[in-house]
Structure formats: structure tokens, C-alpha cells
N, C-alpha and C. Protein backbone atom coordinates (compact mmCIF):
# COMPACT_ATOMS: atom_id res chain seq x y z
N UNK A 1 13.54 10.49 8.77
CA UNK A 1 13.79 9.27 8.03
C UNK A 1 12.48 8.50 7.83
N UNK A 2 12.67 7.78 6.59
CA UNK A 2 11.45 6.77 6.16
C UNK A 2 12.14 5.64 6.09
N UNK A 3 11.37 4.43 6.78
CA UNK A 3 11.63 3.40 6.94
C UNK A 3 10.14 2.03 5.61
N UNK A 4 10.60 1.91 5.07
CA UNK A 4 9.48 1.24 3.93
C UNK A 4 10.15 0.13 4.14
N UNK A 5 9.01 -1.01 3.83
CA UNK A 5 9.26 -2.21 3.73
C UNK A 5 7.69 -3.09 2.93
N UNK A 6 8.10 -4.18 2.48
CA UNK A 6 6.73 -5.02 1.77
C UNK A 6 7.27 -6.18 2.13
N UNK A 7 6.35 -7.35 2.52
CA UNK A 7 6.22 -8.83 2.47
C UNK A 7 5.09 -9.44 1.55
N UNK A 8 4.67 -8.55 0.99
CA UNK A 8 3.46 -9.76 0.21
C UNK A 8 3.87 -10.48 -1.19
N UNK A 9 5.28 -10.52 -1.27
CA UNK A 9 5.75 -11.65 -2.01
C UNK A 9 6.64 -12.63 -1.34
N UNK A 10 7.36 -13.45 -2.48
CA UNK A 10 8.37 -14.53 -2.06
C UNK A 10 9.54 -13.43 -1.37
N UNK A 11 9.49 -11.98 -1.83
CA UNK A 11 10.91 -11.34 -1.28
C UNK A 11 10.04 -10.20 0.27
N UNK A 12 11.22 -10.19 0.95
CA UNK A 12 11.33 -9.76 2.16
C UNK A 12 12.24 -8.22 1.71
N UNK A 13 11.71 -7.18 1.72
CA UNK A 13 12.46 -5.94 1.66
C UNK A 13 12.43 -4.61 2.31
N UNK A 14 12.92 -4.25 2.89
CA UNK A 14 13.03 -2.70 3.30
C UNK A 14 14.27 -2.02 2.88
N UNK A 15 13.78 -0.50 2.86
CA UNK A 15 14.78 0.85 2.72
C UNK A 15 14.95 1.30 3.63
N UNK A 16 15.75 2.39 4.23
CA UNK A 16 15.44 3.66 4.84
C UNK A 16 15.92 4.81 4.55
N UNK A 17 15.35 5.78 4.02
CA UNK A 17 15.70 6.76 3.02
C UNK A 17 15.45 7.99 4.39
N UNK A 18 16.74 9.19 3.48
CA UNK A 18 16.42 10.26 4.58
C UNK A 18 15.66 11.38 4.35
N UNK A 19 15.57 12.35 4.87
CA UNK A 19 14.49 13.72 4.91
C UNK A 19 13.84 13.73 3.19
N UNK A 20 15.40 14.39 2.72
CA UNK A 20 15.25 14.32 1.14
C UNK A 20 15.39 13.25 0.21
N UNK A 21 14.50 12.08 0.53
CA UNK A 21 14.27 10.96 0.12
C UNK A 21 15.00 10.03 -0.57
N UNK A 22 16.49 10.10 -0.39
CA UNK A 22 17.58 9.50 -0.67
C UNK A 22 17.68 8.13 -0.02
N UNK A 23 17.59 6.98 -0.52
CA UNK A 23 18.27 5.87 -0.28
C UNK A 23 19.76 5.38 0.76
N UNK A 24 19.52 5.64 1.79
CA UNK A 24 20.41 5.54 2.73
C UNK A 24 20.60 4.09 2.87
N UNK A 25 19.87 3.35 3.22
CA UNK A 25 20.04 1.83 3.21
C UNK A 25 19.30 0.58 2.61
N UNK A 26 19.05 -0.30 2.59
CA UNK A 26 18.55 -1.17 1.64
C UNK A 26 18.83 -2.76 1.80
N UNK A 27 17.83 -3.74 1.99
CA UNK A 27 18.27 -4.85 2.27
C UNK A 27 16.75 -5.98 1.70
N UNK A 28 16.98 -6.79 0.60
CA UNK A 28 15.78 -7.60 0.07
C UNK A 28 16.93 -9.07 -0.32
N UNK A 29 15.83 -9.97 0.49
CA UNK A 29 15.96 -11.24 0.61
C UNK A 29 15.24 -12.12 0.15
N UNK A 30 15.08 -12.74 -0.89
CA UNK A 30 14.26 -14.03 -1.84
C UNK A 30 13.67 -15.33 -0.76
N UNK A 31 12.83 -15.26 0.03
CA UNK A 31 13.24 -15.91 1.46
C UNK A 31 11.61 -17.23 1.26
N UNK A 32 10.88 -16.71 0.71
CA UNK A 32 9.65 -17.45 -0.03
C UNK A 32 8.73 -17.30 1.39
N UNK A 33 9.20 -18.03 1.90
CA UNK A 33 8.05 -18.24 3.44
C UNK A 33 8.94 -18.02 4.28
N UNK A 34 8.02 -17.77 5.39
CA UNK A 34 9.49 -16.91 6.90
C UNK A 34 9.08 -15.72 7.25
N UNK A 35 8.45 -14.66 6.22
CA UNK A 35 8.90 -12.79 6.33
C UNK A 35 8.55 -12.81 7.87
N UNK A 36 7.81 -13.41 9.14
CA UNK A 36 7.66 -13.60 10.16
C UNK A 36 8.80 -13.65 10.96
N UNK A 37 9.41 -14.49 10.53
CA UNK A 37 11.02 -14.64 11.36
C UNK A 37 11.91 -13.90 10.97
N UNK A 38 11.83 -13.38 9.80
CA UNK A 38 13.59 -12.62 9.15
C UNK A 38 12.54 -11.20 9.20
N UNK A 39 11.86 -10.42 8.94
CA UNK A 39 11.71 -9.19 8.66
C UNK A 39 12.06 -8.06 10.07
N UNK A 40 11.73 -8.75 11.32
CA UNK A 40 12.13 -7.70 12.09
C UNK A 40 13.78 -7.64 12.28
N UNK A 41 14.24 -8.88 12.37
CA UNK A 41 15.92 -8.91 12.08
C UNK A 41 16.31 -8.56 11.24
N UNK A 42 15.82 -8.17 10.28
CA UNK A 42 16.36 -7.34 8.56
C UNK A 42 16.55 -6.02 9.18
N UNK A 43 15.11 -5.21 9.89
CA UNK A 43 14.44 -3.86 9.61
C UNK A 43 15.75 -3.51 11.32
N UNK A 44 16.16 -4.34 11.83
CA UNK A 44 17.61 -4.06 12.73
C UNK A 44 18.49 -4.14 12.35
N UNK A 45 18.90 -4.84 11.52
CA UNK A 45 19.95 -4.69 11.13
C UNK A 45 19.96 -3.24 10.21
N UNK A 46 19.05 -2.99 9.18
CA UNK A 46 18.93 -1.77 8.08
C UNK A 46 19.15 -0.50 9.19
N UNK A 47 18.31 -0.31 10.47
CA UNK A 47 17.90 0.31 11.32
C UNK A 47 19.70 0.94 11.48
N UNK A 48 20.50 0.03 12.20
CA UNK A 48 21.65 -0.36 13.02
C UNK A 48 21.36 1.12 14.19
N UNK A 49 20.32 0.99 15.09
CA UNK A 49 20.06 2.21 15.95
C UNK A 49 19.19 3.13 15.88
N UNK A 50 19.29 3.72 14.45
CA UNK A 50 18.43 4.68 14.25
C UNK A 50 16.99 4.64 13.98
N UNK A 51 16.17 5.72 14.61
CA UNK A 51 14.97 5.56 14.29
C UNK A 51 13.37 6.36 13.50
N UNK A 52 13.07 5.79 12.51
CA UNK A 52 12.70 6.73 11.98
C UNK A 52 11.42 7.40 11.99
N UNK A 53 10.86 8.29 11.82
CA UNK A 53 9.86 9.52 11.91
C UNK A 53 8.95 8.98 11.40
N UNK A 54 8.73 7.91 9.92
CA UNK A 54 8.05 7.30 9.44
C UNK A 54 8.19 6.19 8.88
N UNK A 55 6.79 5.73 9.24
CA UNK A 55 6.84 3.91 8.27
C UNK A 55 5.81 3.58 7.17
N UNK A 56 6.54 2.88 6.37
CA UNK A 56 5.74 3.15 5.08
C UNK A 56 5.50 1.01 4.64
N UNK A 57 4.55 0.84 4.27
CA UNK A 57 4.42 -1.15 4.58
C UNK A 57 3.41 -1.28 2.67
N UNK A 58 4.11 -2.06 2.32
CA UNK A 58 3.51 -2.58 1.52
C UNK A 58 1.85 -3.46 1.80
N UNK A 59 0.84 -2.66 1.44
CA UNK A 59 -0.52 -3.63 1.85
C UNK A 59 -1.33 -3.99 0.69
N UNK A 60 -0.32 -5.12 -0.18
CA UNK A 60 -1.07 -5.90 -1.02
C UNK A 60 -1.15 -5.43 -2.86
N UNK A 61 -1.74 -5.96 -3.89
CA UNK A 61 -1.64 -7.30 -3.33
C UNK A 61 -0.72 -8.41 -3.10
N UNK A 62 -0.74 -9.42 -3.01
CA UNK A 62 0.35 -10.52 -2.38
C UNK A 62 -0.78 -11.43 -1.36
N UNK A 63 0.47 -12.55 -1.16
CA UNK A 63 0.03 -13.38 -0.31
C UNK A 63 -0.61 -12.77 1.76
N UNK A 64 -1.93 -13.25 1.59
CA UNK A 64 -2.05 -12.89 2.46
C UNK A 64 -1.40 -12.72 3.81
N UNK A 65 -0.71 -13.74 4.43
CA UNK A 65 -0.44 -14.42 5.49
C UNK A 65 1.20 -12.92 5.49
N UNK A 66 1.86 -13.15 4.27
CA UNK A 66 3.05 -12.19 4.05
C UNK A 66 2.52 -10.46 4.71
N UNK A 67 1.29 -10.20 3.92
CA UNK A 67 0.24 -8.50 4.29
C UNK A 67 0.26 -8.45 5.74
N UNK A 68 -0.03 -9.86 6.14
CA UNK A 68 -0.16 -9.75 7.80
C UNK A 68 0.67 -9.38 8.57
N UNK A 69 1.86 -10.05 8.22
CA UNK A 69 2.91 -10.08 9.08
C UNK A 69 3.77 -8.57 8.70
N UNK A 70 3.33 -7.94 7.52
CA UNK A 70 4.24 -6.42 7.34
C UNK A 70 3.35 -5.44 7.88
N UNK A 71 2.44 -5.66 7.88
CA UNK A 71 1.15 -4.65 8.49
C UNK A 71 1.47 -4.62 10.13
N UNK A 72 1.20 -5.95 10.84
CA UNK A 72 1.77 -6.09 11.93
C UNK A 72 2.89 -5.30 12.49
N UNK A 73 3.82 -5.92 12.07
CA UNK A 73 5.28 -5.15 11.96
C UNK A 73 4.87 -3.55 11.94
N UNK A 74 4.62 -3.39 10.97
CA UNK A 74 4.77 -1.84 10.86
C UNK A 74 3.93 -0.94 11.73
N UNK A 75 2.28 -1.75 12.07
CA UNK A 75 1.45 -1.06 13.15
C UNK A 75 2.70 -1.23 14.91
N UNK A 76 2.84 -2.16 14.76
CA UNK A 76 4.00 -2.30 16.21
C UNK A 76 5.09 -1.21 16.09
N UNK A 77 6.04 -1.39 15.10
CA UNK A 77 7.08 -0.52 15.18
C UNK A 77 6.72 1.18 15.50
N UNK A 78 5.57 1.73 14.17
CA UNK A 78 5.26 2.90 14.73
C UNK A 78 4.81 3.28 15.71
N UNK A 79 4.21 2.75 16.36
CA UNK A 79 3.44 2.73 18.29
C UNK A 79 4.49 2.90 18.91
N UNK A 80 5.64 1.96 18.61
CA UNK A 80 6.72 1.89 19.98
C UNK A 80 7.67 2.83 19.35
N UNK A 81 8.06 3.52 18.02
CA UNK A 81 8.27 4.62 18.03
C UNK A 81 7.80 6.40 17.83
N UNK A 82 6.38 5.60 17.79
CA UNK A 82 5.29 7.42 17.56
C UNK A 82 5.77 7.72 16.32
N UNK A 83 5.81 6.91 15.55
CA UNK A 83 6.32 7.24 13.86
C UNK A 83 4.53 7.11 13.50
N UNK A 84 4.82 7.86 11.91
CA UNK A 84 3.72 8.13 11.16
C UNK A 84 3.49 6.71 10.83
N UNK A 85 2.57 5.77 10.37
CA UNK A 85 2.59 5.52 9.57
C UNK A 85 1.42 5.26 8.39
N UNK A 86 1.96 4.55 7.17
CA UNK A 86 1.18 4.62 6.24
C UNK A 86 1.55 2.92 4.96
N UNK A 87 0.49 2.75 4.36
CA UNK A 87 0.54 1.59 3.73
C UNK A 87 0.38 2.27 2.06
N UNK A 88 0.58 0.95 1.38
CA UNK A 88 0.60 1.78 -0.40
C UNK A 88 0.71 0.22 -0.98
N UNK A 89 0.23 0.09 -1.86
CA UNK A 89 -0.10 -0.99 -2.81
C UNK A 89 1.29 -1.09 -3.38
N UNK A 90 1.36 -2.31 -3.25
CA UNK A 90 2.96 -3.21 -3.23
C UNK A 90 3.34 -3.11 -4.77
N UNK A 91 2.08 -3.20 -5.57
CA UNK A 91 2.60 -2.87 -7.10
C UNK A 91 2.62 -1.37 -7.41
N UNK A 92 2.44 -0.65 -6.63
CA UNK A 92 2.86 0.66 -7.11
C UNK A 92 3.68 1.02 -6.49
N UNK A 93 4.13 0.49 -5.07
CA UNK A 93 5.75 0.41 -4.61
C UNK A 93 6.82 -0.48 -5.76
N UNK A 94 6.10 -1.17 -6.70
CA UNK A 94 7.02 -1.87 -7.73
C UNK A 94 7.52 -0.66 -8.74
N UNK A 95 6.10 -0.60 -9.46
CA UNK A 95 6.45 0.70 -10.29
C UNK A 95 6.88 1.96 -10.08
N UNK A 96 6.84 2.51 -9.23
CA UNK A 96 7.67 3.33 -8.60
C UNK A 96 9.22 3.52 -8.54
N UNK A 97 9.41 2.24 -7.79
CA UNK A 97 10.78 1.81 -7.91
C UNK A 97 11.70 1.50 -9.76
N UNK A 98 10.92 1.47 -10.98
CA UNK A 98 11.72 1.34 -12.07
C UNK A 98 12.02 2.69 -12.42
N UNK A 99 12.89 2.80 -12.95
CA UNK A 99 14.04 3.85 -13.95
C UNK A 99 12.78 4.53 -14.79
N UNK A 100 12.86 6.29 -14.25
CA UNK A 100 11.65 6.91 -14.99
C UNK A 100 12.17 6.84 -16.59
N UNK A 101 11.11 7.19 -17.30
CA UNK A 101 11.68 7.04 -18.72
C UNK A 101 11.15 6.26 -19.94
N UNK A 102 11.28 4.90 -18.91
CA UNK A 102 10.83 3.93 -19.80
C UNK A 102 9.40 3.32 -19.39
N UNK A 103 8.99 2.10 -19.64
CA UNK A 103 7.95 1.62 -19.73
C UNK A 103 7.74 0.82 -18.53
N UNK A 104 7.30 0.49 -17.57
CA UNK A 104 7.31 -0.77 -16.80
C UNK A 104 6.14 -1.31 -16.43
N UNK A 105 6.18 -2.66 -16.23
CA UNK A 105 4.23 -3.21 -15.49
C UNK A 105 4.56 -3.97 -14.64
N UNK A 106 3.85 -4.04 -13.70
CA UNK A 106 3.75 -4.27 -12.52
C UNK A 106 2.27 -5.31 -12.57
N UNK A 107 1.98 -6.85 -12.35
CA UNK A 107 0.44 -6.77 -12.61
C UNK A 107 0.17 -8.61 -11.89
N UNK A 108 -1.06 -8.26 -11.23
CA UNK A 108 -1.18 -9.67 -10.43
C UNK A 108 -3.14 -9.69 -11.35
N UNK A 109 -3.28 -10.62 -10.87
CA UNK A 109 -5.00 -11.01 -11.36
C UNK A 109 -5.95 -10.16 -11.25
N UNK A 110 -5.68 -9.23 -10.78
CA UNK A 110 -6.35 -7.90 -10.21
C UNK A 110 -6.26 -6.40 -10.89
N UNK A 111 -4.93 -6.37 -10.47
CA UNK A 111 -4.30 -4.89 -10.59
C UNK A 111 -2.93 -5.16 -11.59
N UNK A 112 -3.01 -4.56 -12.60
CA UNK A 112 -1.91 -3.75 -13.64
C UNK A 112 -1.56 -2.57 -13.40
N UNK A 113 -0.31 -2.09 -13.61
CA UNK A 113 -0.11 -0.77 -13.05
C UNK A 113 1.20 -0.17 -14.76
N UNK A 114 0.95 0.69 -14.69
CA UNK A 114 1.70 1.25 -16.00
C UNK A 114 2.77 1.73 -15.63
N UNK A 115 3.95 1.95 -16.01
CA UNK A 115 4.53 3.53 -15.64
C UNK A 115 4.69 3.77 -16.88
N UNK A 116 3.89 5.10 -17.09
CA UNK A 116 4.32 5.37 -18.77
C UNK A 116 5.26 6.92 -19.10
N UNK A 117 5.75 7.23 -20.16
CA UNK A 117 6.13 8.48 -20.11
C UNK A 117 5.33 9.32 -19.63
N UNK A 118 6.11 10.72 -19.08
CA UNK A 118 5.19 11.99 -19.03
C UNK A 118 4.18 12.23 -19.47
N UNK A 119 4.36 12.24 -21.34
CA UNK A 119 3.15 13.01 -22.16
C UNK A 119 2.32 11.93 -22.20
N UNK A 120 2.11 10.41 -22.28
CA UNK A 120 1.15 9.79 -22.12
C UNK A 120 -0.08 10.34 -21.70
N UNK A 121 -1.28 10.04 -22.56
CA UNK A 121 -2.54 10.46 -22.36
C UNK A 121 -3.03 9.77 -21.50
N UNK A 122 -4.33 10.06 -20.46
CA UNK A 122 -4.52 8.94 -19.54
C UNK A 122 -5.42 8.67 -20.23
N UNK A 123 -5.47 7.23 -20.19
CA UNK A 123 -6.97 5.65 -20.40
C UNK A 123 -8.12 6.59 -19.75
N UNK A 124 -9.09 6.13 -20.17
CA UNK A 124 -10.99 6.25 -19.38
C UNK A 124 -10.87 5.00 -18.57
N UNK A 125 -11.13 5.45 -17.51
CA UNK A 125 -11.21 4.63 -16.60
C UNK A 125 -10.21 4.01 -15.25
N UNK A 126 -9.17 5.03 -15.80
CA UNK A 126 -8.09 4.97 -14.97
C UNK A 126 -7.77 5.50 -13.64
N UNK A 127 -7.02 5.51 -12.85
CA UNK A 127 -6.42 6.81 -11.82
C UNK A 127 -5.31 6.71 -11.94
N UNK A 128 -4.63 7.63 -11.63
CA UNK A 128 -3.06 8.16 -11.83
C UNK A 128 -2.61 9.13 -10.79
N UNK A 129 -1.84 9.08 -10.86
CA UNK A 129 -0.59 9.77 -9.67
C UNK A 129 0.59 9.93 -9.87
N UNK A 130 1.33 11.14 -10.06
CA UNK A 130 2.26 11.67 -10.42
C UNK A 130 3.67 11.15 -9.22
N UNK A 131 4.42 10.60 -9.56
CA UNK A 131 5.66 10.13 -8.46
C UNK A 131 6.48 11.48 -8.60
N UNK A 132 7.63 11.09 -7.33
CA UNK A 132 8.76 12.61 -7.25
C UNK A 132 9.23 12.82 -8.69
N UNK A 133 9.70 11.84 -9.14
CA UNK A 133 10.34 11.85 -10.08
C UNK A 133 10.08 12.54 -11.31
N UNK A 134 8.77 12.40 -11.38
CA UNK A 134 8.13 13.06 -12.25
C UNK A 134 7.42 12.00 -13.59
N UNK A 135 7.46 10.50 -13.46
CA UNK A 135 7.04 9.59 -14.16
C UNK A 135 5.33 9.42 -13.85
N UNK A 136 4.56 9.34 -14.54
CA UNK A 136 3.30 9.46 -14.44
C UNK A 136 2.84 7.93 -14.00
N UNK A 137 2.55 7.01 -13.04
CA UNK A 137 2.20 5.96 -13.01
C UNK A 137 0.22 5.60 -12.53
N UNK A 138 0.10 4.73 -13.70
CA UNK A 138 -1.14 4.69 -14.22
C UNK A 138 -1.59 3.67 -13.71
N UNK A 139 -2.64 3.56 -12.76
CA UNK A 139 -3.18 2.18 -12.25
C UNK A 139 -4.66 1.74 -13.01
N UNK A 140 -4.69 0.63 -13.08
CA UNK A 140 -6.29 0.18 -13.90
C UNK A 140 -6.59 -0.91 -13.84
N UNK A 141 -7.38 -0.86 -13.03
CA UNK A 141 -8.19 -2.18 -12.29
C UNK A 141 -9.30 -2.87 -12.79
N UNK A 142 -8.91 -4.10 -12.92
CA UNK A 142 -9.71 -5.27 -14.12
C UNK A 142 -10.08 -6.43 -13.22
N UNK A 143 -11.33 -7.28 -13.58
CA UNK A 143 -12.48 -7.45 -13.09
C UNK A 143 -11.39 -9.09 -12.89
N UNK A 144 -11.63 -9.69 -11.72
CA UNK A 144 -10.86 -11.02 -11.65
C UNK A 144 -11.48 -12.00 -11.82
């Protein structure tokens, strides 16, 4: 099992998806300030016992103080369960998450992120990374 979660916005969210990366559980809360107090009581309740092999944390961008407290979280949880873990840019945990197919953006003062069809040509200057799904999502990073 994968256990994912992000705080570097106003929302508080985790999954926990199983082997074959299915959506087993799911819980996001609009909570603004707090992810300190509600995120480990979320990631128990989502948990209800079980524990998983890996942790996956949204690291940015977003509000700092939010990065802290999911990074935290997630360096603690995997220690006290010997889970993997690993971090991934919160806007490409966005884009990721939309319906392959269509178009979506994801984009803070920094970072824009595409998801474009398959045959989409890639930009100069880009990097890209192919999701399960098979949607091509295009990141391209502009000067703040």
C-alpha cells in the first residue's frame, strides 16, 4: 500500500491506494490553517489500522509552514513504519490527479504544469514525464 498525502495548500489531503494503484481510501478537508493538528488524525482515520509499505508527501510548491508539517509527518511516519518514502511536487500531484484526455493546468508564480494529450509535441525547454495512465504531463518553469 501507498499512503500519499499534501499540505501545501488551504486543503489537507491523503489517499491510500493498493499494490495495483487503486484508490482504496481518500479523505481532503478545506481546513486553511491547522494541517498540524488535523493531518495526523485524518492519515488514522484513512489508515483505520493498516499500514503501508510506502509514503508519498507533497513537497511544494505551497505555503511553507503547510511543506513543513507534511514533510515532517511523512519523514516520522515512514521511520516508525520502515516505509519507503518519497516527495513529488504538489502541482504535478494536481495534474496527475485530472481525467486523462483532456487539458488541465496546474500553476503557482513559479511552476505551470500542462497535462496535454498523448500526441502533443514537447515545448524547448521543457521536461516531461509520462503518468500510468498514459497522459503526457509537461512541466515548464518560468522565471518569478
Amino acid at each position: 500500500m501507498l499512503l500519499a498525502f499534501d499540505t501545501s495548500t488551504a486543503a489537507c489531503t491523503a489517499a491510500l491506494f493498493d499494490a495495483h494503484g487503486e484508490c482504496i481510501a481518500r479523505k481532503d478537508e478545506m481546513i486553511g490553517r491547522g494541517h498540524a493538528e488535523r493531518l495526523v488524525p485524518m492519515i488514522a482515520e484513512l489508515l483505520d489500522g493498516r499500514i503501508p509499505e510506502s509514503v508519498l508527501v507533497g513537497v511544494g510548491p505551497g505555503s511553507f509552514t503547510g511543506i513543513r508539517v507534511g514533510i515532517a509527518a511523512a519523514h516520522g511516519l515512514a521511520i516508525g513504519w520502515g516505509a519507503n518514502l518519497a516527495g513529488m511536487s504538489s502541482l504535478a500531484l494536481l495534474a496527475a490527479s485530472a481525467a486523462a484526455g483532456g487539458e488541465t493546468a496546474a500553476a503557482s508564480n513559479a511552476i505551470e504544469i500542462h497535462n496535454t494529450s498523448p500526441n502533443a509535441g514537447k515545448a524547448a525547454g521543457t521536461d516531461s514525464m509520462t503518468q500510468q495512465s498514459g497522459a503526457k504531463v509537461t512541466l515548464t518553469f518560468s522565471p518569478v
